[in-house]
PDB file of N, CA and C in Angstrom:
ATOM      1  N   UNK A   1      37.710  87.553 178.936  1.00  0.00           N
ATOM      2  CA  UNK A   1      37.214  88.653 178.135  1.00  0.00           C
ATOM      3  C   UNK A   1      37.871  89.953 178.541  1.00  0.00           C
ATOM      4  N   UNK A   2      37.609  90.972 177.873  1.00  0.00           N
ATOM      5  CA  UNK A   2      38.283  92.484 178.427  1.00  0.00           C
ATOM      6  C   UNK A   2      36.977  93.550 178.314  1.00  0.00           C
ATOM      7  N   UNK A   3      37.259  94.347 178.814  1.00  0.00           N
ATOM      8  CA  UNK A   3      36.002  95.182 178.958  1.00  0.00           C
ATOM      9  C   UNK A   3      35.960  95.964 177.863  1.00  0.00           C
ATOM     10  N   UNK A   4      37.351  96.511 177.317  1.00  0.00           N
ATOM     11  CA  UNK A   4      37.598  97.070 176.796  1.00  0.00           C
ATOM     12  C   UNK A   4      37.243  96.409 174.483  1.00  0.00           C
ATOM     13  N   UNK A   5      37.135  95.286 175.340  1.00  0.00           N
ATOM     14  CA  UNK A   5      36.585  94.811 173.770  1.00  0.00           C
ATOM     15  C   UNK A   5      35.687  93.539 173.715  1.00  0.00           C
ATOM     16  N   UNK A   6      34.162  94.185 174.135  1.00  0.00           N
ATOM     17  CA  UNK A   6      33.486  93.447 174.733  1.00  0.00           C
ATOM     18  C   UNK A   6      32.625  92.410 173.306  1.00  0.00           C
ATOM     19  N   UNK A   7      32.632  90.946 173.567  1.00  0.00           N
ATOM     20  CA  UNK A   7      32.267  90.290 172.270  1.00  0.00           C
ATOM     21  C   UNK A   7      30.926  90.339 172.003  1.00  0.00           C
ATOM     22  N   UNK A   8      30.045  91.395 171.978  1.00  0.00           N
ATOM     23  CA  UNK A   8      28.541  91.552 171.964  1.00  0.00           C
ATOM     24  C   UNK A   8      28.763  92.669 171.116  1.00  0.00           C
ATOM     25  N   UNK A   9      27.560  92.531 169.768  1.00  0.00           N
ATOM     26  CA  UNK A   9      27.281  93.615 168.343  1.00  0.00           C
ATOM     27  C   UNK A   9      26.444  94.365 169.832  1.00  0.00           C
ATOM     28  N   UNK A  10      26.644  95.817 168.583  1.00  0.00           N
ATOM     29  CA  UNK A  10      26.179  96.913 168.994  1.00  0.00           C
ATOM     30  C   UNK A  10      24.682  96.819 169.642  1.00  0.00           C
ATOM     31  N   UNK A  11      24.565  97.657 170.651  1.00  0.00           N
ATOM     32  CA  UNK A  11      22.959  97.676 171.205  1.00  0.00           C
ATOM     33  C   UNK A  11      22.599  96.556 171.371  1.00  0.00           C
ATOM     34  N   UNK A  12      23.336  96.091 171.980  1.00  0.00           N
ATOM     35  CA  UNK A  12      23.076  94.292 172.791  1.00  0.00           C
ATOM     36  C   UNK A  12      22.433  94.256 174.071  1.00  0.00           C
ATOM     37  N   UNK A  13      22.892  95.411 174.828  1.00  0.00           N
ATOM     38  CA  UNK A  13      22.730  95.665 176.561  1.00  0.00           C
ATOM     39  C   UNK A  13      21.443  96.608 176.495  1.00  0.00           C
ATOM     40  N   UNK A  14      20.479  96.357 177.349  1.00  0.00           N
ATOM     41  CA  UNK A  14      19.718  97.737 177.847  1.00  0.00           C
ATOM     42  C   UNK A  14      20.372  97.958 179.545  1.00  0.00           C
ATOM     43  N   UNK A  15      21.539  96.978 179.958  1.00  0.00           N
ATOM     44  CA  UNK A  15      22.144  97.400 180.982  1.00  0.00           C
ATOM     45  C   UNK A  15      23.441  97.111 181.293  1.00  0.00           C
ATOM     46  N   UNK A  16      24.459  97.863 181.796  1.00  0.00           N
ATOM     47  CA  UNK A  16      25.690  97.060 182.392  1.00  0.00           C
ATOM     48  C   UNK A  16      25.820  97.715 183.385  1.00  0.00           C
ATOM     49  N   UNK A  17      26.855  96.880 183.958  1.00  0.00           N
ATOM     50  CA  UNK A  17      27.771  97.224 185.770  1.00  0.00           C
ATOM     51  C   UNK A  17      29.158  96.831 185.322  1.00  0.00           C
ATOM     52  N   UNK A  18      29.158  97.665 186.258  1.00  0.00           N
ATOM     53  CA  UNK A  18      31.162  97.869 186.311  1.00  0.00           C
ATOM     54  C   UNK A  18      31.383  98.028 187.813  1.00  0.00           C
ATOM     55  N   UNK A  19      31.725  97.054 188.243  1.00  0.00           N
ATOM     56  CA  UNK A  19      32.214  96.968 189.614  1.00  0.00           C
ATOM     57  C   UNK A  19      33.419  96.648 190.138  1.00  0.00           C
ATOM     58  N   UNK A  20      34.290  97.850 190.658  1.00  0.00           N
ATOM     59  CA  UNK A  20      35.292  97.289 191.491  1.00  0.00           C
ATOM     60  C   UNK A  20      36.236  97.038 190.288  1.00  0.00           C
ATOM     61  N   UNK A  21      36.478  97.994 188.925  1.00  0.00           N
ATOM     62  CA  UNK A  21      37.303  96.891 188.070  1.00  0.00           C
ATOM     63  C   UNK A  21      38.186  98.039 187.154  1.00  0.00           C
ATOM     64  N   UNK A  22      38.211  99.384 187.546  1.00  0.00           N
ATOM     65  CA  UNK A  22      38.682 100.396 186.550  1.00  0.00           C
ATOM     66  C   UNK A  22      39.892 100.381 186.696  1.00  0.00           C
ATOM     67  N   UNK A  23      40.722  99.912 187.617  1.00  0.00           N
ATOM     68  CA  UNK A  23      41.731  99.263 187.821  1.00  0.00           C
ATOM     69  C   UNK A  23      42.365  98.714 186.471  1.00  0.00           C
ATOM     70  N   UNK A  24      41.485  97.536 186.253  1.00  0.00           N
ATOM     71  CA  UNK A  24      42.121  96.975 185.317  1.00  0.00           C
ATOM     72  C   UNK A  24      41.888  97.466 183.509  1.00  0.00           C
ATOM     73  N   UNK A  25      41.286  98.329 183.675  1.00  0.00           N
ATOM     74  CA  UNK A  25      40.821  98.813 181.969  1.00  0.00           C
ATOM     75  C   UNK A  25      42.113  99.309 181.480  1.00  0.00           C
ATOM     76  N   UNK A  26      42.043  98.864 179.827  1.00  0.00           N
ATOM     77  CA  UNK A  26      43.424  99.250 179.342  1.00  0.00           C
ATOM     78  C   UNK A  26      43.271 100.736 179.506  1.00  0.00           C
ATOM     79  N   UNK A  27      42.313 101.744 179.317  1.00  0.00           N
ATOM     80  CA  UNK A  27      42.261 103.337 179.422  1.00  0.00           C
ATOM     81  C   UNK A  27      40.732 103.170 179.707  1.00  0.00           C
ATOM     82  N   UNK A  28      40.089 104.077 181.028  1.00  0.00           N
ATOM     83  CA  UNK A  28      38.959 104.534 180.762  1.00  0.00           C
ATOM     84  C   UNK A  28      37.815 104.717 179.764  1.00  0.00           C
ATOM     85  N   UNK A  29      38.762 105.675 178.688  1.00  0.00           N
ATOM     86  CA  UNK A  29      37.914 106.263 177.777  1.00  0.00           C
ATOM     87  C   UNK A  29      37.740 104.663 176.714  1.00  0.00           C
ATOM     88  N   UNK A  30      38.962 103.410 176.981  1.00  0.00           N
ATOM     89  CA  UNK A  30      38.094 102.533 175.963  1.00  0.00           C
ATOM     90  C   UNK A  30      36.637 101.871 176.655  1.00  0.00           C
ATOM     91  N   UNK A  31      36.949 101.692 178.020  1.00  0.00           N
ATOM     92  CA  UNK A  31      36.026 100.934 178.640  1.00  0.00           C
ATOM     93  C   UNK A  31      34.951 101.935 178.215  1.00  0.00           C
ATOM     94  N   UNK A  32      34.912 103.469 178.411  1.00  0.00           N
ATOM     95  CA  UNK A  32      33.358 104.160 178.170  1.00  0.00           C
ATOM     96  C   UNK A  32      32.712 103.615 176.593  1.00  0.00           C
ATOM     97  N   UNK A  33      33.848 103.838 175.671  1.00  0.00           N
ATOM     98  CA  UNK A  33      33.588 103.993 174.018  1.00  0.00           C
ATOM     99  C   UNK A  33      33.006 102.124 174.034  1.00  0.00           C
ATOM    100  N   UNK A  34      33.178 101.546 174.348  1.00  0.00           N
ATOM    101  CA  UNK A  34      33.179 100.267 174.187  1.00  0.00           C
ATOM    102  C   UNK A  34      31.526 100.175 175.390  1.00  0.00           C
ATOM    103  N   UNK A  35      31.716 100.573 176.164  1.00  0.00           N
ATOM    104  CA  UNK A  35      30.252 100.430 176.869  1.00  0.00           C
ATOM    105  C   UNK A  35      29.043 100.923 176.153  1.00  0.00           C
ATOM    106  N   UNK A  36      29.541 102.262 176.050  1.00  0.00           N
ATOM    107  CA  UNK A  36      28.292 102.313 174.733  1.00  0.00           C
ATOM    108  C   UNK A  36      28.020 102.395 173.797  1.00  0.00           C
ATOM    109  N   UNK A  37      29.092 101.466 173.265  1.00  0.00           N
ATOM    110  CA  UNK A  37      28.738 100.691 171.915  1.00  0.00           C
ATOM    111  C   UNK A  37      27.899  99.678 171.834  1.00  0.00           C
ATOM    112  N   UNK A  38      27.750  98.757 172.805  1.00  0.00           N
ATOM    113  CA  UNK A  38      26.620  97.665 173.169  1.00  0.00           C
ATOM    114  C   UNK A  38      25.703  98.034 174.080  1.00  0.00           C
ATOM    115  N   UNK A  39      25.970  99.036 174.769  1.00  0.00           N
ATOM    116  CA  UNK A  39      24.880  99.750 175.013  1.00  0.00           C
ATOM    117  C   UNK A  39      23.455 100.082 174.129  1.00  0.00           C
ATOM    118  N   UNK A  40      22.148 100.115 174.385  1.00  0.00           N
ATOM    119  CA  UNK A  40      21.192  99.971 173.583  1.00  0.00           C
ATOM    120  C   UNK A  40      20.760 101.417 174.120  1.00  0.00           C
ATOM    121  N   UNK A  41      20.573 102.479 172.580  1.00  0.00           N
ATOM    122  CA  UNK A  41      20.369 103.883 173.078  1.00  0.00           C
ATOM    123  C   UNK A  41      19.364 103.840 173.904  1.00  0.00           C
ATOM    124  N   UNK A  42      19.713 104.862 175.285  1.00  0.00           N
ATOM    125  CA  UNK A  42      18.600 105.149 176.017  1.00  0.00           C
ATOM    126  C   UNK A  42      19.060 103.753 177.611  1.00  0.00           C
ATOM    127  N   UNK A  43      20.047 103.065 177.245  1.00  0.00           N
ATOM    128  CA  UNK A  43      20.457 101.686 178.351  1.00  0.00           C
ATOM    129  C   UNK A  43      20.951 102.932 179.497  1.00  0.00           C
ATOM    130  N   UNK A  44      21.461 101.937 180.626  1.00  0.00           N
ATOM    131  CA  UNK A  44      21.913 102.146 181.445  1.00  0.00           C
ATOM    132  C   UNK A  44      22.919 101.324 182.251  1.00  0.00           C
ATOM    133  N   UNK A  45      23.854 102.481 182.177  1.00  0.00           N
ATOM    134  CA  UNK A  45      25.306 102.120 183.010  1.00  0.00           C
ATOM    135  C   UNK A  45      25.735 101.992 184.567  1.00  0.00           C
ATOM    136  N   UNK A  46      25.708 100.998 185.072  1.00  0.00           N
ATOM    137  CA  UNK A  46      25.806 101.696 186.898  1.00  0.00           C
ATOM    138  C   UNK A  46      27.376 100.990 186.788  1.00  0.00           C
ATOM    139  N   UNK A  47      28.246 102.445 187.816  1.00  0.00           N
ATOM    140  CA  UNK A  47      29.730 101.865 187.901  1.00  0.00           C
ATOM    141  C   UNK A  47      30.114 102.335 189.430  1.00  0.00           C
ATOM    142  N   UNK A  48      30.656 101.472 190.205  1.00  0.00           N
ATOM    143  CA  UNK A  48      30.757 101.627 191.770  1.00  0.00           C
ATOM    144  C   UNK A  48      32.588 101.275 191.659  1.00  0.00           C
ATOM    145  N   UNK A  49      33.590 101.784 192.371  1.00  0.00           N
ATOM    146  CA  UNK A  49      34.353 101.712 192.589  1.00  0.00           C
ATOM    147  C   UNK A  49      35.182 102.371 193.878  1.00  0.00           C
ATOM    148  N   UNK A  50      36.261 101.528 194.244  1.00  0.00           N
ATOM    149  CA  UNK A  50      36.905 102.306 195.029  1.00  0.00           C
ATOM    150  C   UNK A  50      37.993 102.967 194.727  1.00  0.00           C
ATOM    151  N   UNK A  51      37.958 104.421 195.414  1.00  0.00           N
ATOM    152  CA  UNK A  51      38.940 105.319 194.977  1.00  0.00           C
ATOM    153  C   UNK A  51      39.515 105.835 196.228  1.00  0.00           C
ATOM    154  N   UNK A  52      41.004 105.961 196.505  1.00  0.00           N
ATOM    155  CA  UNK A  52      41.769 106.501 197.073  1.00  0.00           C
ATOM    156  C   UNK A  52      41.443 107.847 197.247  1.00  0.00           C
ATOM    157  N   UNK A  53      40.954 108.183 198.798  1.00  0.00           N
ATOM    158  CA  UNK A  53      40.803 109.907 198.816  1.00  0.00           C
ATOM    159  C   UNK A  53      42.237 110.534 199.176  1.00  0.00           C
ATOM    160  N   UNK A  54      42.498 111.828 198.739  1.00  0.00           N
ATOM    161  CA  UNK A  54      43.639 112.273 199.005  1.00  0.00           C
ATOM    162  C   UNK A  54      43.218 113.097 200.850  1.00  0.00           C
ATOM    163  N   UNK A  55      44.480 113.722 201.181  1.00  0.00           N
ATOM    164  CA  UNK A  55      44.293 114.773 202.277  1.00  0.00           C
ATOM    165  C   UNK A  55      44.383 114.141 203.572  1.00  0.00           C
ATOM    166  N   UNK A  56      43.755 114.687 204.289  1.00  0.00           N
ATOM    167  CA  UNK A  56      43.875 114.443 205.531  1.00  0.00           C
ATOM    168  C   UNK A  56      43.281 112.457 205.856  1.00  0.00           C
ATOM    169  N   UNK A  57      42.313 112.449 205.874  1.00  0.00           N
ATOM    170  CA  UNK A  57      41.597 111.213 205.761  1.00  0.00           C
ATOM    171  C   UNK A  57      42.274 110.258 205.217  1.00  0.00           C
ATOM    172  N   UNK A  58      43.037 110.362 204.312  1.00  0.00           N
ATOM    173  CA  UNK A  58      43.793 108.855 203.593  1.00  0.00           C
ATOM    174  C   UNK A  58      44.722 108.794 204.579  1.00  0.00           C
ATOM    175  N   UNK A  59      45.727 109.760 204.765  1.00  0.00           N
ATOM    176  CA  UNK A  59      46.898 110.120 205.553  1.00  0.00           C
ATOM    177  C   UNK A  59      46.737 109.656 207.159  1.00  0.00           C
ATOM    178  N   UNK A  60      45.158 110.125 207.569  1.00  0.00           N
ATOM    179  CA  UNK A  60      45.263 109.220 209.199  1.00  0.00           C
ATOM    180  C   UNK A  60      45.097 108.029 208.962  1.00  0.00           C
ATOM    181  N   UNK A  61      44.192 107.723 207.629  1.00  0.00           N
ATOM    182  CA  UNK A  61      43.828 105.953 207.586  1.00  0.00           C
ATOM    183  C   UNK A  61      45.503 104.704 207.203  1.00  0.00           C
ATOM    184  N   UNK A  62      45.837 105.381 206.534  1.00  0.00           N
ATOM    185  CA  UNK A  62      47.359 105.317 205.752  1.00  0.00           C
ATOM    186  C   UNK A  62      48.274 104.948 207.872  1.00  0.00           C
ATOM    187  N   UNK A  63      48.492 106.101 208.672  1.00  0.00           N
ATOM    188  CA  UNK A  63      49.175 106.370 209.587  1.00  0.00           C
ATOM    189  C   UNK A  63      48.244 105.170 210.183  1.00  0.00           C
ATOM    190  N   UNK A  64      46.982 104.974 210.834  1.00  0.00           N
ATOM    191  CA  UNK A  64      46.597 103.597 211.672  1.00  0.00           C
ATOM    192  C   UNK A  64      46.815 102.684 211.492  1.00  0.00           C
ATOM    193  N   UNK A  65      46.568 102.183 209.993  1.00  0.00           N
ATOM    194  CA  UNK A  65      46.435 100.654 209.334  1.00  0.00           C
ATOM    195  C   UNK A  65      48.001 100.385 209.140  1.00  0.00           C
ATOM    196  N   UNK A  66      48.911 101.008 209.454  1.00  0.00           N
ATOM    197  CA  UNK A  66      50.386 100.587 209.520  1.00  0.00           C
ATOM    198  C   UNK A  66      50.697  99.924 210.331  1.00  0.00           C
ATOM    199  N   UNK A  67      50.616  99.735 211.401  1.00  0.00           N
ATOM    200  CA  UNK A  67      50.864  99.600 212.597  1.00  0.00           C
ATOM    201  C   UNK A  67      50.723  98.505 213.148  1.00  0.00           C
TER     202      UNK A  67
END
């Protein structure tokens, strides 16, 4: 399946998760437009991911884990 063109009619969900996966969406904004489209007004979205911090912190974690 794709997230981005999810096979459930409108207001199907009173919930989804998105975990760990924005990575793979063809664009954000389809995965949102497409979430709450089967989204059931008033549902709820929980989305957890990991994101690359910039600055100092990536750069020492980046410099240890080399090694």
């Amino acid at each position: 399946g794709s997230a981005t063109q999810i096979p459930f009619h409108e207001n199907y969900f009173d919930k989804l998760t998105a975990l760990e996966c924005a990575f793979h969406f063809d664009t954000r904004e389809d995965f949102f437009a497409e979430a709450f489209r089967v989204l059931q007004p008033g549902g709820r979205l929980a989305i957890a991911d990991c994101l690359p911090r910039v600055g100092r912190e990536i750069n020492f974690w980046l410099r240890v884990n080399s090694k």
